[in-house]
C-alpha atoms as a PDB file:
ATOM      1  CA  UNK A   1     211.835 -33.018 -24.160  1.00  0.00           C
ATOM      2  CA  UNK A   2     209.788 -36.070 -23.188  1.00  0.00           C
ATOM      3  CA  UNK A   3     209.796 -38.755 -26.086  1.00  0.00           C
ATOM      4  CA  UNK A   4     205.829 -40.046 -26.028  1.00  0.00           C
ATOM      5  CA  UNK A   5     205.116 -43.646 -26.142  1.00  0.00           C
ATOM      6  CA  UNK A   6     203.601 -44.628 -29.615  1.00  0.00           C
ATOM      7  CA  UNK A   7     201.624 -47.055 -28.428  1.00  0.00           C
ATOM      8  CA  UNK A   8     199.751 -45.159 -25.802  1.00  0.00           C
ATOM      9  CA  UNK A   9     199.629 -42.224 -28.108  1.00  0.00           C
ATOM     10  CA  UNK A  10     197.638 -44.097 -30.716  1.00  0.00           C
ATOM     11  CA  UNK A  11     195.338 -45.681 -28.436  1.00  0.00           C
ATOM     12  CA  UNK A  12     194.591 -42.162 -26.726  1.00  0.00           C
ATOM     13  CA  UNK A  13     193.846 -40.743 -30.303  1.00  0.00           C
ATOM     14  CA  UNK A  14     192.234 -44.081 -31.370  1.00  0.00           C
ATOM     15  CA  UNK A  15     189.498 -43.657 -28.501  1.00  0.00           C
ATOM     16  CA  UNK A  16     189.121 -39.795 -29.439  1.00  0.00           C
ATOM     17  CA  UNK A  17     188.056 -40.638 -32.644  1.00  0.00           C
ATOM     18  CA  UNK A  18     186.289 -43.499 -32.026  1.00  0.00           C
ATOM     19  CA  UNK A  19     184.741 -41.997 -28.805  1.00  0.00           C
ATOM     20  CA  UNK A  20     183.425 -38.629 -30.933  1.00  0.00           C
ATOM     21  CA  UNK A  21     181.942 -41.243 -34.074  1.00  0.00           C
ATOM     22  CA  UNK A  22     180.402 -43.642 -31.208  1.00  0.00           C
ATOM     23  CA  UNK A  23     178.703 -39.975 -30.157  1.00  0.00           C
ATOM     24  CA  UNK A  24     177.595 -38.992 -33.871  1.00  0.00           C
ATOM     25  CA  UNK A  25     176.051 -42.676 -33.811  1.00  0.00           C
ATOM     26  CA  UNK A  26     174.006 -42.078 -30.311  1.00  0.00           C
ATOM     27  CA  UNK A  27     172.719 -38.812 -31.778  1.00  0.00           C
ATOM     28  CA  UNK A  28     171.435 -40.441 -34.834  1.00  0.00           C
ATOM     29  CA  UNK A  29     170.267 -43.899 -32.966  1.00  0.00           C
ATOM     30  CA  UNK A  30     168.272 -40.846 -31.130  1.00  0.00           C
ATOM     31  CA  UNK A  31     167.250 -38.682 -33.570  1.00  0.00           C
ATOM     32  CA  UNK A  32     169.058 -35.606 -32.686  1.00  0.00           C
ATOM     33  CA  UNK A  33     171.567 -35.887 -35.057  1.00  0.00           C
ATOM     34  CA  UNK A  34     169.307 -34.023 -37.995  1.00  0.00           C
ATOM     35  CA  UNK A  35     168.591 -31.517 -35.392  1.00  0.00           C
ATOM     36  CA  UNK A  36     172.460 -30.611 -34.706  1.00  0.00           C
ATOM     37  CA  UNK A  37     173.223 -30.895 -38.385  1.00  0.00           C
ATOM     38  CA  UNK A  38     170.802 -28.152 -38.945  1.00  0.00           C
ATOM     39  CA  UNK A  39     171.818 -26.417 -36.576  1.00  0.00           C
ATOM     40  CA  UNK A  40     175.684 -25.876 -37.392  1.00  0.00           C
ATOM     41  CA  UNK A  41     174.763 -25.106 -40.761  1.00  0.00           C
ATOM     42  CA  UNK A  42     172.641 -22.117 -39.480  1.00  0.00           C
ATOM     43  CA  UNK A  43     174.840 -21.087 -37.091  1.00  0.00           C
ATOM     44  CA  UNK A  44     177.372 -20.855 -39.604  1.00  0.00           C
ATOM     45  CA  UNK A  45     174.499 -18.972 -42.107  1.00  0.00           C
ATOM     46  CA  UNK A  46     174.487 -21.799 -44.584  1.00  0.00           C
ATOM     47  CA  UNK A  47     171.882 -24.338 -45.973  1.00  0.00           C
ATOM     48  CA  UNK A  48     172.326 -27.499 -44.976  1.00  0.00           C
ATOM     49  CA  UNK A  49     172.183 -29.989 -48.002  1.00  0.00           C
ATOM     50  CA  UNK A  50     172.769 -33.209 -46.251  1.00  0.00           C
ATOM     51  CA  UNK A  51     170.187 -35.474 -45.160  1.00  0.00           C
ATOM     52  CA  UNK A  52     170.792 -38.266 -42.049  1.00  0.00           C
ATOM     53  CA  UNK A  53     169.934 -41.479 -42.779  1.00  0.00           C
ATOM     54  CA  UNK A  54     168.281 -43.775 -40.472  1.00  0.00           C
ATOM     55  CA  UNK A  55     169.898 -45.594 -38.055  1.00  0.00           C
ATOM     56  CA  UNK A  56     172.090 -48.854 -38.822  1.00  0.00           C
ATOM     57  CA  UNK A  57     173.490 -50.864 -36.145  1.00  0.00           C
ATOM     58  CA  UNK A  58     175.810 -52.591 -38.477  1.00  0.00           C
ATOM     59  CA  UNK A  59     177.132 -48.782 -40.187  1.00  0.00           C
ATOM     60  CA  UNK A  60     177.296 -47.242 -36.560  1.00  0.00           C
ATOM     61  CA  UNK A  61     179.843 -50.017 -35.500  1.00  0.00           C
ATOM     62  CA  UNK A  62     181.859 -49.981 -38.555  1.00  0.00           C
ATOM     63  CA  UNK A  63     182.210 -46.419 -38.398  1.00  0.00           C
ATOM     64  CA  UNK A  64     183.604 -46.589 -34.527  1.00  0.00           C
ATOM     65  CA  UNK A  65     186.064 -49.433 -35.557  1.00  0.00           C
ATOM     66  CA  UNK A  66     187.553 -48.047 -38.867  1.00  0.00           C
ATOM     67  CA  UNK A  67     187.674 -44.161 -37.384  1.00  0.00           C
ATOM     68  CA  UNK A  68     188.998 -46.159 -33.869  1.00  0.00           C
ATOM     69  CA  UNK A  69     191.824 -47.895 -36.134  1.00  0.00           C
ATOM     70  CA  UNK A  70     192.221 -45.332 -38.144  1.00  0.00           C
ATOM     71  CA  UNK A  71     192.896 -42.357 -34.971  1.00  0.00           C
ATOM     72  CA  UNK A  72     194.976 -45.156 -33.707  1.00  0.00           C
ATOM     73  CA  UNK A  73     197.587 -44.836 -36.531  1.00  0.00           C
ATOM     74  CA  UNK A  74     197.451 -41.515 -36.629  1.00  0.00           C
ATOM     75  CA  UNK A  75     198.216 -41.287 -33.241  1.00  0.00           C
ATOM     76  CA  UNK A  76     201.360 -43.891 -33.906  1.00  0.00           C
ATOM     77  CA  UNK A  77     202.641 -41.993 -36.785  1.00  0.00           C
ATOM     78  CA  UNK A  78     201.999 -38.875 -34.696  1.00  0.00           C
ATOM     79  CA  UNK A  79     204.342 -39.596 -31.906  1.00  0.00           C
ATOM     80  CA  UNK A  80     206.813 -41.644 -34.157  1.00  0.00           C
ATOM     81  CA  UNK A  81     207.307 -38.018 -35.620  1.00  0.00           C
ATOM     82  CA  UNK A  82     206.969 -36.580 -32.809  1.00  0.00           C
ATOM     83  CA  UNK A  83     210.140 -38.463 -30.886  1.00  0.00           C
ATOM     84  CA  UNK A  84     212.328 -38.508 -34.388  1.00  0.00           C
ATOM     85  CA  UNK A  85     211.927 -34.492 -34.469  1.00  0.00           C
ATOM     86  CA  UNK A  86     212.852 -33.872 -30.955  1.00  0.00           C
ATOM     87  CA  UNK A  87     215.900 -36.104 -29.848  1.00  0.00           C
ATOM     88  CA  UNK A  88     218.358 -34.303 -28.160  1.00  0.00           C
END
């Protein structure tokens, strides 16, 4: 089996997660994110008891960066276990 570059692997996860949290920020620097919130909940026959708060530049980019870094060890740790459980 194909050992998988950490590196690589943890930036590919790192932009995932980053990517999908630079999305949630759009939707709330747009207002739609209340809208999907709702919803979810409702599709999923529940109440939804959270409330979006407004918009924050500052919040939106620290969210990208930590979930960014934080995908991007995953992703390391991922394929690090990944290649040590399938040597040949």
């Amino acid at each position: 089996m194909k050992e998988l570059n950490t590196q690589k692997t943890a930036l590919v996860v790192g932009l995932f997660i980053g990517g999908w949290h630079l999305i949630w920020s759009l939707l709330i620097a747009t207002g739609l994110a209340q809208l999907l919130l709702d919803f979810v909940y409702w599709l999923h026959m529940l109440n939804n008891p959270f409330q979006v708060a407004p918009f924050s530049l500052t919040r939106a980019a620290l969210l990208i960066v930590v979930t960014f870094v934080v995908g991007c060890a995953g992703g390391w740790f991922f394929a690090l276990l990944w290649n040590k459980l399938h040597k040949s």
